[in-house]
Protein backbone atom coordinates (compact mmCIF):
# COMPACT_ATOMS: atom_id res chain seq x y z
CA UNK A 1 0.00 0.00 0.00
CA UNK A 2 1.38 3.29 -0.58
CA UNK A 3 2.35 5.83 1.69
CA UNK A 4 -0.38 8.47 1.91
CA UNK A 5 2.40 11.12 2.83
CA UNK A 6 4.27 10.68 -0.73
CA UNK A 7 2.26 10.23 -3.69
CA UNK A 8 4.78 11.48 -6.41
CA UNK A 9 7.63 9.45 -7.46
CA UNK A 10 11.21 10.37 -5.95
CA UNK A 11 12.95 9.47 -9.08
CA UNK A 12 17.04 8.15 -9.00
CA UNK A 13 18.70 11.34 -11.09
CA UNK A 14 17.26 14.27 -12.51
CA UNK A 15 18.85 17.72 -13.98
CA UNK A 16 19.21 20.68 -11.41
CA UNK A 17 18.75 23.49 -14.00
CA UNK A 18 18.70 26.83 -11.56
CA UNK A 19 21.28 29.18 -13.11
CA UNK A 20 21.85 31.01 -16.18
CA UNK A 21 20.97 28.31 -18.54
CA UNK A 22 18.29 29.91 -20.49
CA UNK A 23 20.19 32.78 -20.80
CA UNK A 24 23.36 31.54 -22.48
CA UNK A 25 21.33 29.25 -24.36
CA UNK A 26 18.78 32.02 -25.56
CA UNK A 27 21.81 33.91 -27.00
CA UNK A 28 23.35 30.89 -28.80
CA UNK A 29 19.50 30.50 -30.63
CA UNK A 30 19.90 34.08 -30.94
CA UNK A 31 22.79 34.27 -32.48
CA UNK A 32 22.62 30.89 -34.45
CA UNK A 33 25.84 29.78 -33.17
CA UNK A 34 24.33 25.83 -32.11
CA UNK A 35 26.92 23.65 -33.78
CA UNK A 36 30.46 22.69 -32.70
CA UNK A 37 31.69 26.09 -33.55
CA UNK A 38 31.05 28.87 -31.27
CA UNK A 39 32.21 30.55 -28.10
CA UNK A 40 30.35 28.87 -25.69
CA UNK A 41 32.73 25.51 -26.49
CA UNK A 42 36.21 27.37 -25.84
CA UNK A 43 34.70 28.68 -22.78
CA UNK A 44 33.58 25.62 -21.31
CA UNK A 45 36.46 23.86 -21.76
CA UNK A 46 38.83 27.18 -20.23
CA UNK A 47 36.26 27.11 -17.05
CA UNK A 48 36.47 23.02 -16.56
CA UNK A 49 40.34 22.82 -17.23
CA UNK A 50 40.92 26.25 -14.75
CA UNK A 51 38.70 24.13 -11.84
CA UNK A 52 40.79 20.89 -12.18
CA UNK A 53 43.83 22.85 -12.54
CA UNK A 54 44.52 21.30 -16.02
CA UNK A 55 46.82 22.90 -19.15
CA UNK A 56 44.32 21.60 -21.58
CA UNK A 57 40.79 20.36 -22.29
CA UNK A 58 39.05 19.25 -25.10
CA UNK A 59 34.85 19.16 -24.81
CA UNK A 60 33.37 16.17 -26.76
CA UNK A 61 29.77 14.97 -27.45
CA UNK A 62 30.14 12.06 -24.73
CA UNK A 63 31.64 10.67 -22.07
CA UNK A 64 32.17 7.65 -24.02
CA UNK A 65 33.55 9.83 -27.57
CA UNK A 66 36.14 10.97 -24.79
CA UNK A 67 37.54 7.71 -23.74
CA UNK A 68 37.67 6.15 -26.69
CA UNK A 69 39.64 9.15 -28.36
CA UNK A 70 42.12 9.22 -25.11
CA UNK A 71 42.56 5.59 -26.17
CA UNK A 72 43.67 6.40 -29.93
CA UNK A 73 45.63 9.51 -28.84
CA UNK A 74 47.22 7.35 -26.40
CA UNK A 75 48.41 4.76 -29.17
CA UNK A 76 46.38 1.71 -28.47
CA UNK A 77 46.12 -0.32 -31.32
CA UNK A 78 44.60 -3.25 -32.20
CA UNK A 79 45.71 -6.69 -30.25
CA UNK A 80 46.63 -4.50 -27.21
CA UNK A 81 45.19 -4.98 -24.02
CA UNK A 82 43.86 -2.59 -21.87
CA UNK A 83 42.71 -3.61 -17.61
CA UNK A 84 39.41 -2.18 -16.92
CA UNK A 85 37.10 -2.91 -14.02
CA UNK A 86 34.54 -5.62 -14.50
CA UNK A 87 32.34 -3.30 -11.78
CA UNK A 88 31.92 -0.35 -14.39
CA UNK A 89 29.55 1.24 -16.42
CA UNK A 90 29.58 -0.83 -20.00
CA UNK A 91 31.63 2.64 -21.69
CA UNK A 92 34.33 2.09 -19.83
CA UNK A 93 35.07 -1.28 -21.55
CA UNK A 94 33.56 -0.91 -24.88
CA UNK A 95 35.78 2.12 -25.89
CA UNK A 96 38.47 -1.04 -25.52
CA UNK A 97 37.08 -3.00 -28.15
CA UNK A 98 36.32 0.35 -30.21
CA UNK A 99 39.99 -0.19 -30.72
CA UNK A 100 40.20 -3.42 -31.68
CA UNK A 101 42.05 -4.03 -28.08
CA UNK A 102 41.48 -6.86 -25.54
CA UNK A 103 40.13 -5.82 -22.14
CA UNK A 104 41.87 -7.69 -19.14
CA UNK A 105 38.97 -7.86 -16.29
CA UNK A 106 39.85 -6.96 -12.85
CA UNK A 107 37.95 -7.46 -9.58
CA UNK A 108 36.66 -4.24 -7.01
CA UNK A 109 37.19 -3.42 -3.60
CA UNK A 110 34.35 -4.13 -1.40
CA UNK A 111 34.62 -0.61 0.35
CA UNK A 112 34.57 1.72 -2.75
CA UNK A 113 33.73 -0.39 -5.22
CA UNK A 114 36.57 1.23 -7.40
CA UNK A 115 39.16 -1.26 -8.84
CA UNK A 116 41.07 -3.43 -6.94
CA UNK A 117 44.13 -2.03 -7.08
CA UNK A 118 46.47 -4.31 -5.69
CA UNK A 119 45.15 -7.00 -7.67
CA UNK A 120 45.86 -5.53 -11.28
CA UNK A 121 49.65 -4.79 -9.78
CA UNK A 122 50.02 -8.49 -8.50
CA UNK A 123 48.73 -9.31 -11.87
CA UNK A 124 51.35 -7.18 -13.87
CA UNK A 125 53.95 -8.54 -11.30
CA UNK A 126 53.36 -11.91 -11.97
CA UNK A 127 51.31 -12.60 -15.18
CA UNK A 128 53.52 -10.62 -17.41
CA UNK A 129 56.73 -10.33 -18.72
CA UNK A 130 58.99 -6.97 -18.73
CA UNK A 131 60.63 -6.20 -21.81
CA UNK A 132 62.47 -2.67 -22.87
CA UNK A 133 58.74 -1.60 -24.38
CA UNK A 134 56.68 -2.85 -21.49
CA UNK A 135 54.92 -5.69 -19.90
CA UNK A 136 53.33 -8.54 -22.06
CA UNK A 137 51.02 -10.37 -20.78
CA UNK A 138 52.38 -14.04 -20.54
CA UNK A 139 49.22 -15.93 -21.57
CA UNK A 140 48.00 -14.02 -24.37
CA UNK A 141 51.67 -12.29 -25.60
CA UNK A 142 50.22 -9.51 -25.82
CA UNK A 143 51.03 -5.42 -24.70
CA UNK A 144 49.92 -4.13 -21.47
CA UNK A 145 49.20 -0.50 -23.27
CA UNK A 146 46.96 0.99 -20.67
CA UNK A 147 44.41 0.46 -17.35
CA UNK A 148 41.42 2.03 -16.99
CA UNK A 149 40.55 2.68 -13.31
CA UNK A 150 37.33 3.89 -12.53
CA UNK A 151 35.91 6.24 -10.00
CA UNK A 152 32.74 4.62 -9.05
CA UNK A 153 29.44 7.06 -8.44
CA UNK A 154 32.05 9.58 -7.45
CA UNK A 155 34.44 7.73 -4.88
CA UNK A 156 38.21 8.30 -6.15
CA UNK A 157 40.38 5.13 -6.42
CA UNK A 158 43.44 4.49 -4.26
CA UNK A 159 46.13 5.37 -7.07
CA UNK A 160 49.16 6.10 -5.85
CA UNK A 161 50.96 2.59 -6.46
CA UNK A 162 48.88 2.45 -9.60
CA UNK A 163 50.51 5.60 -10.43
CA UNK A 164 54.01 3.81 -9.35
CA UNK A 165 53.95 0.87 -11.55
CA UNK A 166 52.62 2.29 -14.34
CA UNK A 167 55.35 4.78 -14.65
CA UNK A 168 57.89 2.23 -14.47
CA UNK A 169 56.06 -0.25 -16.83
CA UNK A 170 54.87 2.46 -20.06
CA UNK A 171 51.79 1.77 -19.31
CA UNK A 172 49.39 4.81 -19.52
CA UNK A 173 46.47 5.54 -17.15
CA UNK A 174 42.90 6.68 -19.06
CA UNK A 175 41.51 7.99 -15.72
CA UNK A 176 37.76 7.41 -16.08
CA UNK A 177 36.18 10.40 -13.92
CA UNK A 178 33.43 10.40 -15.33
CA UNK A 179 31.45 10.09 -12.50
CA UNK A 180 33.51 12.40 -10.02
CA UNK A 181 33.92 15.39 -11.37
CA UNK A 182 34.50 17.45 -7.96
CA UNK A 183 35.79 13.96 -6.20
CA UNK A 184 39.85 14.77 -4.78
CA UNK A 185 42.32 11.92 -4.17
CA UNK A 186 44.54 13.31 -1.31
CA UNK A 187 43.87 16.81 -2.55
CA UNK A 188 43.85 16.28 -6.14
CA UNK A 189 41.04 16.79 -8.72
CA UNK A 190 40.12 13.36 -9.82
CA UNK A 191 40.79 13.72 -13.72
CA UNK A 192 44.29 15.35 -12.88
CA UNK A 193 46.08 12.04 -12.04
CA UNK A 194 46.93 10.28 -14.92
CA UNK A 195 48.22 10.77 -18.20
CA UNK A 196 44.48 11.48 -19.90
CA UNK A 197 41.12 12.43 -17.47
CA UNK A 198 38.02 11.61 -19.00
CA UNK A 199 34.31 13.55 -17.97
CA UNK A 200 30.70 13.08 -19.00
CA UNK A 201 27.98 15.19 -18.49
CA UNK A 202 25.24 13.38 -19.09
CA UNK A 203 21.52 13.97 -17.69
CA UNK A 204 22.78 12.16 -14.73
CA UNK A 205 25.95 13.69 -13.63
CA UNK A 206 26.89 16.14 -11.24
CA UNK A 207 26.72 18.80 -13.90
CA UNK A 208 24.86 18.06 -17.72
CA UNK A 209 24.93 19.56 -21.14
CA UNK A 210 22.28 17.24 -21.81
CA UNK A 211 25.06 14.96 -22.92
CA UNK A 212 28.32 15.62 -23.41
CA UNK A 213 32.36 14.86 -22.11
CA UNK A 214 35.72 16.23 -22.19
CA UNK A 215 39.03 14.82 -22.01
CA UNK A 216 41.50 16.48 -19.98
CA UNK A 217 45.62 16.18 -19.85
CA UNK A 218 48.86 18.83 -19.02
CA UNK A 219 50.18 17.22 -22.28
CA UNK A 220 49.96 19.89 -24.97
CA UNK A 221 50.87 17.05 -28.17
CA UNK A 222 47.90 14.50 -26.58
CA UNK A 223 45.70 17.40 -26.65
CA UNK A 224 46.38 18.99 -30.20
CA UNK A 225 46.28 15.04 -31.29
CA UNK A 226 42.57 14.31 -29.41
CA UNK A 227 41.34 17.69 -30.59
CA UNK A 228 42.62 17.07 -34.38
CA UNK A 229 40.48 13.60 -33.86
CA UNK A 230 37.72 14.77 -32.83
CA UNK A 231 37.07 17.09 -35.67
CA UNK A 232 37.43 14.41 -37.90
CA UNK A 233 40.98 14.47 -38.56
CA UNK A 234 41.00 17.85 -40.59
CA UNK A 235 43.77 19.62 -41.70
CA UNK A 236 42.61 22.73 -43.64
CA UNK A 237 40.07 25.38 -42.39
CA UNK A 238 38.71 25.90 -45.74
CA UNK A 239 39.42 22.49 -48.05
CA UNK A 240 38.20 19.21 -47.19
CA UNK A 241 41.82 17.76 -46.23
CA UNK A 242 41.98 14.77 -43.82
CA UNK A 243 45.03 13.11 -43.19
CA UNK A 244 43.53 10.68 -40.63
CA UNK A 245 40.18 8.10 -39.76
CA UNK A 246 38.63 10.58 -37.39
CA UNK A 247 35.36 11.14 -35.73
CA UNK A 248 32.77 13.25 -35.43
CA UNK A 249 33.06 13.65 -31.60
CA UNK A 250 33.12 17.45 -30.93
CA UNK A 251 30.66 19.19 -28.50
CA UNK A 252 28.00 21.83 -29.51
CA UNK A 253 27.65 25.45 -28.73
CA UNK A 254 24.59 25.13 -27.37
CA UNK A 255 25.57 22.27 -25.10
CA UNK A 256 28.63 23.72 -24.19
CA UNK A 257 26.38 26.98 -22.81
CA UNK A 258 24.63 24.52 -20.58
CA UNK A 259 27.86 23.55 -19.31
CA UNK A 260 29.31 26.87 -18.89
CA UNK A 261 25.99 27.88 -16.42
CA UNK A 262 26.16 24.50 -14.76
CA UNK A 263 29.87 25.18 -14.22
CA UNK A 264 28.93 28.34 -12.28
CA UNK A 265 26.92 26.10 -9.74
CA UNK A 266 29.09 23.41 -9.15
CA UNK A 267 30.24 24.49 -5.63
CA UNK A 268 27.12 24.58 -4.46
CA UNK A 269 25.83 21.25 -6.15
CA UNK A 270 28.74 19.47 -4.09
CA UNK A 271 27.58 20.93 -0.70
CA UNK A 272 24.15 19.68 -1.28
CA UNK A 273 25.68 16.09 -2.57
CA UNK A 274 27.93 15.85 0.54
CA UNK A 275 24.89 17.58 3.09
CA UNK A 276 22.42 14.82 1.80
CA UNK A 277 25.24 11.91 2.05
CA UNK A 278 25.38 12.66 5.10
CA UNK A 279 21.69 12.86 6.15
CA UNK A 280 21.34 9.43 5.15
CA UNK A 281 23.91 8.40 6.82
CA UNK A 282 23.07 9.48 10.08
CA UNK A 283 19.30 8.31 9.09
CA UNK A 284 20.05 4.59 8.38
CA UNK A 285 23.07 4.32 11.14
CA UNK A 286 20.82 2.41 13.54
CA UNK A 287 20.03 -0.04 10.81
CA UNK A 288 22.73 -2.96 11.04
CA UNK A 289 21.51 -4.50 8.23
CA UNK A 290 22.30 -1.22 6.27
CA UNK A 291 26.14 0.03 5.32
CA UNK A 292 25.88 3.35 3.69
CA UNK A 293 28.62 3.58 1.67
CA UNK A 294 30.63 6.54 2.38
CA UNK A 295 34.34 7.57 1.67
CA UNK A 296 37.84 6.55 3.01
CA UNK A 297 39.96 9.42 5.06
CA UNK A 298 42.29 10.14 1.88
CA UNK A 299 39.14 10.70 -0.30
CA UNK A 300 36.99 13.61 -0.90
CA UNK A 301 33.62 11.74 -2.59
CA UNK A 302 31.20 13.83 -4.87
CA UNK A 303 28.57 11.17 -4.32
CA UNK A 304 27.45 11.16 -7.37
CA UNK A 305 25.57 8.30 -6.54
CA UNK A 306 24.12 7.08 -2.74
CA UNK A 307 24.96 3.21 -2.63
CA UNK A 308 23.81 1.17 0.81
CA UNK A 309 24.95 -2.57 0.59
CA UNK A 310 22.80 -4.84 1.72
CA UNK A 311 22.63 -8.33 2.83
CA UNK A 312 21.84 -10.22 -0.59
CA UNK A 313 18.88 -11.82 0.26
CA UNK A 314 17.24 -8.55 0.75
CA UNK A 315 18.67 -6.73 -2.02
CA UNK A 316 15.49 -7.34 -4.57
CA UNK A 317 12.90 -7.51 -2.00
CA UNK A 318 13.68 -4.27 -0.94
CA UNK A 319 13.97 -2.83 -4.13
CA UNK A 320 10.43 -4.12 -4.76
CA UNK A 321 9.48 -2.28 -1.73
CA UNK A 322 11.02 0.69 -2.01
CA UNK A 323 9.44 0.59 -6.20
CA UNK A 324 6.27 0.53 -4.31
CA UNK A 325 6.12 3.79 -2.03
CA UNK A 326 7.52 5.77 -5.57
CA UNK A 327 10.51 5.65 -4.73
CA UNK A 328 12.96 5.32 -7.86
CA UNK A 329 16.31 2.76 -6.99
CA UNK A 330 18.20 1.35 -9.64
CA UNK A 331 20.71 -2.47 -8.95
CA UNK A 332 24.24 -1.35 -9.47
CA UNK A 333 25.87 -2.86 -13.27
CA UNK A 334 26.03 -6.42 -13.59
CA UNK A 335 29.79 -7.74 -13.81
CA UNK A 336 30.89 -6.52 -17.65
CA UNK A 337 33.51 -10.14 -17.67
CA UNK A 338 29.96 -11.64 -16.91
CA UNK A 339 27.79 -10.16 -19.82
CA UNK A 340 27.67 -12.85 -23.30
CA UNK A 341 29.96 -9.79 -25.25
CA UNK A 342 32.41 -9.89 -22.79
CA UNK A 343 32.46 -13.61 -21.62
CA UNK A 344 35.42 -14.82 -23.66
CA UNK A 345 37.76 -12.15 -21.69
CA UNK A 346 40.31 -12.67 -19.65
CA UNK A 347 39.23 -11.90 -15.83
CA UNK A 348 41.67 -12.25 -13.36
CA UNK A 349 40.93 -13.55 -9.77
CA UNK A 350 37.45 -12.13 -9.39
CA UNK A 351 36.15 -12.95 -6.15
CA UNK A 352 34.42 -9.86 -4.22
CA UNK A 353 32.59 -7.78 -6.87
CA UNK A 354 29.31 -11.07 -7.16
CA UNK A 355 29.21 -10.24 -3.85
CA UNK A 356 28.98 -6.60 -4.30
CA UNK A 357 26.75 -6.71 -7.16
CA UNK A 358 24.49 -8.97 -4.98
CA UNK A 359 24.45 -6.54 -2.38
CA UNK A 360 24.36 -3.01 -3.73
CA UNK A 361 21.52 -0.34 -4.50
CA UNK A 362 21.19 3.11 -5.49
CA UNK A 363 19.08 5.39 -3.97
CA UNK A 364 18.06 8.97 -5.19
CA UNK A 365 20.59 11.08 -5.39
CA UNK A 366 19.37 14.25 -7.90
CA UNK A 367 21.61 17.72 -6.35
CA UNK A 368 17.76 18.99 -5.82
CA UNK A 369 17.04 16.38 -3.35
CA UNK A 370 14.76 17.87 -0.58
CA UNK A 371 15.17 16.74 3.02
CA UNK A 372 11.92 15.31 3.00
CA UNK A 373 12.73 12.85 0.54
CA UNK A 374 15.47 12.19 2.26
CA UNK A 375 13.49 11.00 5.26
CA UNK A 376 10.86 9.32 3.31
CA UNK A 377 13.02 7.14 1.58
CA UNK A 378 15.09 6.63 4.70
CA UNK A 379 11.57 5.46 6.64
CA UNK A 380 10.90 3.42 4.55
CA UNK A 381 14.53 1.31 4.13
CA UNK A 382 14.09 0.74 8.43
CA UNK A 383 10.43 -0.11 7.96
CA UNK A 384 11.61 -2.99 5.61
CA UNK A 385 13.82 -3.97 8.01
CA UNK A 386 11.31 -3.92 11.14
């Protein structure tokens, strides 16, 4: 029966458009600048490199258009392999085969659900073999080119021996932030740490353009070479000269102005992630059936996304439940190493994210959220458990 006190639906994500988004868009209608020329696209990118403290930033039309061209500026070619997370969103790993590359599945950690870390550097320690241009893996033969770590609905992975081995190894990190845009790792801009940072701004994220991404590097050559690619490879202003396969991956104007006004709000979007985080946190403490995932000391979360884990018996009936009272959850991905496409795949020792996947859901999370929802949603979870 549902709750008399809530009759509309409390969906999972929705756009917080409050600033001067009708404005800058009204003037790029105005002015008929809607296409991938146009001011609106220099200045996005200027404002988004200037927060993360970044050299250079290119704005594409996705989140997935701007990993898969990090991959190709990067040099991965075809027979490569690439580690990526088998707890990710499906992007992260078909950008890998975009490239005619082999993904190399890796497990999660149980408390951030980012990649386990230790696990892909016991697997470059001891499944591959160092040679003067890298590590080869020793049971396919073929290059370790790049990893793919993941900063799951917002919570930064623990990089620094990443960082280490991949420096030693010519390996190159595509740092997926496309969920954490605000997120720090030990006072760093997530984004910022590796050789390439990837964003989105889809509907869902922090901040939207209605869809959109941006790649993100201190490299000036990567970022003339991801740029040149993204305009489909064009070397002449005014004749049709192309002296490489490109793509036609290059963000609006009149996406980039929602960007630009979303930009201007982002502080405040991030107080109202973290205030709500932790008002269900404190609301489902006395719960012990309930963690509320959270973040680790060196971590600064955006909380994109508000996870609890669950024991994994309870996992769909609550869902059910909580479906019933209008309130919008969402499962977490399945496993990528587990879906048919990705089957044939090398995972290596994969033991905690089934259990994570059993165990996880996602609860509303829009910046918007009222306190009321908050504690509607957060009745509800202890009167399932009652």
């Amino acid at each position: 029966m549902l709750d008399p006190d809530h009759k509309n639906t409390i969906p999972l994500s929705t756009p917080f458009i409050n600033g001067n988004e009708w404005q800058y868009l009204k003037e790029c209608l105005d002015t008929g600048w809607v296409s991938s020329a146009g001011s609106y696209v220099t200045r996005f990118e200027e404002t988004v490199a200037a927060y993360l403290g970044v050299r250079h930033a290119v704005a594409t039309v996705s989140g997935t258009a701007a990993l898969h061209v990090s991959l190709a500026a990067a040099g991965v070619q075809a027979n490569d392999e690439v580690v990526v997370p088998t707890l990710t969103f499906v992007a992260s790993v078909n950008v890998v085969r975009y490239c005619n590359a082999f993904p190399v599945f890796m497990d999660c950690d149980p408390d951030t659900l980012c990649v386990d870390v230790e696990k892909i550097i016991a697997f470059l320690e001891n499944n591959c073999d160092r040679s003067e241009n890298g590590l080869y893996n020793k049971k396919s033969g073929r290059r370790i080119k790049a990893i793919i770590p993941v900063h799951i609905f917002g919570h930064p992975v623990d990089l620094d021996n990443l960082i280490n081995i991949c420096n030693r190894s010519h390996i190159d990190i595509i740092e997926d932030a496309t969920e954490s845009l605000g997120s720090e790792y030990k006072g760093s801009k997530t984004g910022t740490l590796g050789r390439i940072g990837c964003l989105s701004f889809n509907g869902n994220k922090i901040i939207t353009t209605g869809g959109g991404g941006m790649v993100v590097t201190n490299d000036k050559s990567l970022a003339d070479r991801m740029r040149h690619l993204t305009t489909q490879a064009r070397t002449d202003a005014f004749e049709y000269d192309h002296d490489l396969v490109g793509y036609n991956y290059r963000l609006p104007n009149i996406n980039a102005a929602l960007g630009v006004a979303q930009m201007e709000q982002l502080d405040s979007f991030l107080t109202n992630k973290r205030k709500n985080a932790q008002l269900y946190r404190e609301l489902l403490s006395g719960l012990d059936a309930v963690e509320f995932l959270f973040e680790k000391p060196w971590a600064s979360n955006n909380f994109w996304f508000y996870t609890i884990k669950v024991p994994g018996r309870d996992r769909n009936p609550l869902m059910d439940y909580l479906l019933s009272q209008n309130i919008q959850v969402r499962p977490i991905w399945k496993l990528i190493h587990t879906l048919p496409l990705y089957r044939e795949y090398e995972a290596y020792s994969i033991d905690q994210a089934e259990e994570v996947y059993a165990r996880c859901i996602n609860l509303p999370c829009s910046v918007n959220l009222k306190t009321k929802d908050i504690e509607y949603i957060s009745k509800h979870i202890t009167k399932y458990f009652e």
